[in-house]
C-alpha atoms as a PDB file:
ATOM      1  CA  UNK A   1       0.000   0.000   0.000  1.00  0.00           C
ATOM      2  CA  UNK A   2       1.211   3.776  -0.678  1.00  0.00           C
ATOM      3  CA  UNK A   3      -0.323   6.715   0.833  1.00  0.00           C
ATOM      4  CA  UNK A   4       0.702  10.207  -0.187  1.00  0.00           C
ATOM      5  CA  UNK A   5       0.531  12.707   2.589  1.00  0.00           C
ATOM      6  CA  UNK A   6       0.024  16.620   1.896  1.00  0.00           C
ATOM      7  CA  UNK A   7       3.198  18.548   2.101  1.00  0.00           C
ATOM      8  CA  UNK A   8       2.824  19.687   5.396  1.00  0.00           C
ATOM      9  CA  UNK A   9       1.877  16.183   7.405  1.00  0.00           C
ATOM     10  CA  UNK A  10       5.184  14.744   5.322  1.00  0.00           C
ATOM     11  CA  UNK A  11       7.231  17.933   6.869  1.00  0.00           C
ATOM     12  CA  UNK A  12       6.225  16.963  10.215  1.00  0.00           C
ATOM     13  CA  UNK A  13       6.530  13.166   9.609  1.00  0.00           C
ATOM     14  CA  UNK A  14       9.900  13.962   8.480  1.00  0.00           C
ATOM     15  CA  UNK A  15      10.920  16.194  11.344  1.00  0.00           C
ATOM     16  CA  UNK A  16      10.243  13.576  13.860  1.00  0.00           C
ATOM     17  CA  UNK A  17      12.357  11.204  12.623  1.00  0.00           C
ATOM     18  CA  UNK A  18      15.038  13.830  12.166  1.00  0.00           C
ATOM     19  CA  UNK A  19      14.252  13.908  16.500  1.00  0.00           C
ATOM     20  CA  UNK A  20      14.739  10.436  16.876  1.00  0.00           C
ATOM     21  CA  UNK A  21      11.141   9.767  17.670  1.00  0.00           C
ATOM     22  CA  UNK A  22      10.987   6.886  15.004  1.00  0.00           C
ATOM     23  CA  UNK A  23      13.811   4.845  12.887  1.00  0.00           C
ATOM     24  CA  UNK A  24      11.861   6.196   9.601  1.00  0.00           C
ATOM     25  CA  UNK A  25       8.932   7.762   8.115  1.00  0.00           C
ATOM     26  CA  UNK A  26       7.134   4.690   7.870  1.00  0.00           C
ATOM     27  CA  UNK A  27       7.337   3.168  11.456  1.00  0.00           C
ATOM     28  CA  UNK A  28       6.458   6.185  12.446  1.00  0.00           C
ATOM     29  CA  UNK A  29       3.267   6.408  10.550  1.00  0.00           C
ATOM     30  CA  UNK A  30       2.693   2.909  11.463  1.00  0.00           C
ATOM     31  CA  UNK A  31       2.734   4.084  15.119  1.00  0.00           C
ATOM     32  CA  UNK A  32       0.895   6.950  14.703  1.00  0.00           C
ATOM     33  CA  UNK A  33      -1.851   4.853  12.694  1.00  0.00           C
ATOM     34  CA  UNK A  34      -1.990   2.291  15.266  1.00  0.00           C
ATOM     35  CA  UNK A  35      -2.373   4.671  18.278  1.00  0.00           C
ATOM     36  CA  UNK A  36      -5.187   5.770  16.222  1.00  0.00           C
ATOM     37  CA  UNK A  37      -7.309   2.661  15.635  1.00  0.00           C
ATOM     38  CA  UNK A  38      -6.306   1.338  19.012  1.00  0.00           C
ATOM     39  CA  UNK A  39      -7.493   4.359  20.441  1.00  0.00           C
ATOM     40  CA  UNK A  40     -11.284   3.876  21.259  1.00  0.00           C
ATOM     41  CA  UNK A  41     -12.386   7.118  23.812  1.00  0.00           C
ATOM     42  CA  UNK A  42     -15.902   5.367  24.255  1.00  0.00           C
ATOM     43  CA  UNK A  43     -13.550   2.245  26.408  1.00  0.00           C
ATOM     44  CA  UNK A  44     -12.945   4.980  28.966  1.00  0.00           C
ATOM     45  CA  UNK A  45     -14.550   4.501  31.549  1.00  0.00           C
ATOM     46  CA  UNK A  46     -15.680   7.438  34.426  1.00  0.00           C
ATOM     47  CA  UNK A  47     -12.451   6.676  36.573  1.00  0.00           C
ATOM     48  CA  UNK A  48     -10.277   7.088  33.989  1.00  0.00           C
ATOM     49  CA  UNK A  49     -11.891  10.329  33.014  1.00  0.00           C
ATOM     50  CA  UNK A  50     -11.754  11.388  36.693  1.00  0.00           C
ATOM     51  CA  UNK A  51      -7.716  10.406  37.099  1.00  0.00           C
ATOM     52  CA  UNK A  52      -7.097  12.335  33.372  1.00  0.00           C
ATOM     53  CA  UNK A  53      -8.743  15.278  35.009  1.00  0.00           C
ATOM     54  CA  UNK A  54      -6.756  15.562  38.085  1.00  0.00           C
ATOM     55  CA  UNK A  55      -3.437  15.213  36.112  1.00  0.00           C
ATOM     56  CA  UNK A  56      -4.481  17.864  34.280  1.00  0.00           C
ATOM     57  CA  UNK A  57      -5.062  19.900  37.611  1.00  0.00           C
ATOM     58  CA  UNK A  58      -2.146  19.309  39.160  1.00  0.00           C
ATOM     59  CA  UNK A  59      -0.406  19.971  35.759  1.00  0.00           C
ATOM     60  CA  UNK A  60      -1.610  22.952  35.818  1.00  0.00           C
ATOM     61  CA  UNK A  61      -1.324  24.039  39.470  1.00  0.00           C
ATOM     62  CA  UNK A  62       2.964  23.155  39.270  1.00  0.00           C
ATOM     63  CA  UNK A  63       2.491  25.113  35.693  1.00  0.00           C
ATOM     64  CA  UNK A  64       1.824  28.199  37.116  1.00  0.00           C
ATOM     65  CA  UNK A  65       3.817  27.268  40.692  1.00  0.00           C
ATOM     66  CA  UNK A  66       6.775  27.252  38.511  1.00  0.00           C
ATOM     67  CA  UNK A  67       7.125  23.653  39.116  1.00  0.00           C
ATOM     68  CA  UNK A  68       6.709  22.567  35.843  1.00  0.00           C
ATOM     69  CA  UNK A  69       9.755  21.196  33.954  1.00  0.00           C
ATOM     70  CA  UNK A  70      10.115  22.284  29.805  1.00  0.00           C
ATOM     71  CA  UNK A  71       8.624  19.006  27.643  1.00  0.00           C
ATOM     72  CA  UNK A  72      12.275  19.721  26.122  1.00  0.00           C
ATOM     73  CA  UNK A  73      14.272  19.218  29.227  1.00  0.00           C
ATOM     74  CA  UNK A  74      11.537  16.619  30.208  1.00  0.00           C
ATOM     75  CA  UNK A  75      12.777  14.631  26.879  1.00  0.00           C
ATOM     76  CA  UNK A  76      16.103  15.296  26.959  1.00  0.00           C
ATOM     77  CA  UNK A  77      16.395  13.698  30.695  1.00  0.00           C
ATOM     78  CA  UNK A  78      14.054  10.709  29.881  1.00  0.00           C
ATOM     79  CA  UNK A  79      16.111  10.153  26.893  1.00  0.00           C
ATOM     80  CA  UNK A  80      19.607  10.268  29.080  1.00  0.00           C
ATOM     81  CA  UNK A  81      17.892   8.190  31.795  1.00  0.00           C
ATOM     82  CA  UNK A  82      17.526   5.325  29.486  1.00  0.00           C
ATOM     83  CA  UNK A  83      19.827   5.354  26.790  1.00  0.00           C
ATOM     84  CA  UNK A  84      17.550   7.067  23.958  1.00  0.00           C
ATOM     85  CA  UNK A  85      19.946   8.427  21.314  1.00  0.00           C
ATOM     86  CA  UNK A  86      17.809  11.766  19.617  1.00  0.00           C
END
């Protein structure tokens, strides 16, 4: 199967592999398609709503503590921490 993606999905595509978040543009649209048809939001169930909710809040509440750590530094330690070349 080929799929042709518009010029800007393919820019993005490309720019996460260039991060190291996939070996290639095609494992990484497998991923992202199987995320997707995994994905099924009716499964959740009111707990897991409830739990999403209050990560959000406290997200939120170190956010504007000044608690909150960059998603960039987040990476970059998470990355270091086990052995994930960019």
């Amino acid at each position: 199967m080929n799929i042709t993606l518009r010029p800007d999905l393919e820019k993005r595509v490309i720019e996460k592999v260039k991060q190291g978040d996939a070996p290639n543009a095609d494992s990484f649209v497998e991923q992202a398609l199987k995320f997707y048809l995994d994905y099924d939001a009716d499964e959740m169930d009111e707990e897991d709503v409830r739990e999403a909710r209050e990560a959000i809040d406290e997200a939120r509440q170190q956010s504007l503590s000044g608690e909150a750590v960059s998603a960039e530094d987040f990476f970059a330690e998470f990355r270091a921490k086990h052995g994930i070349p960019r």
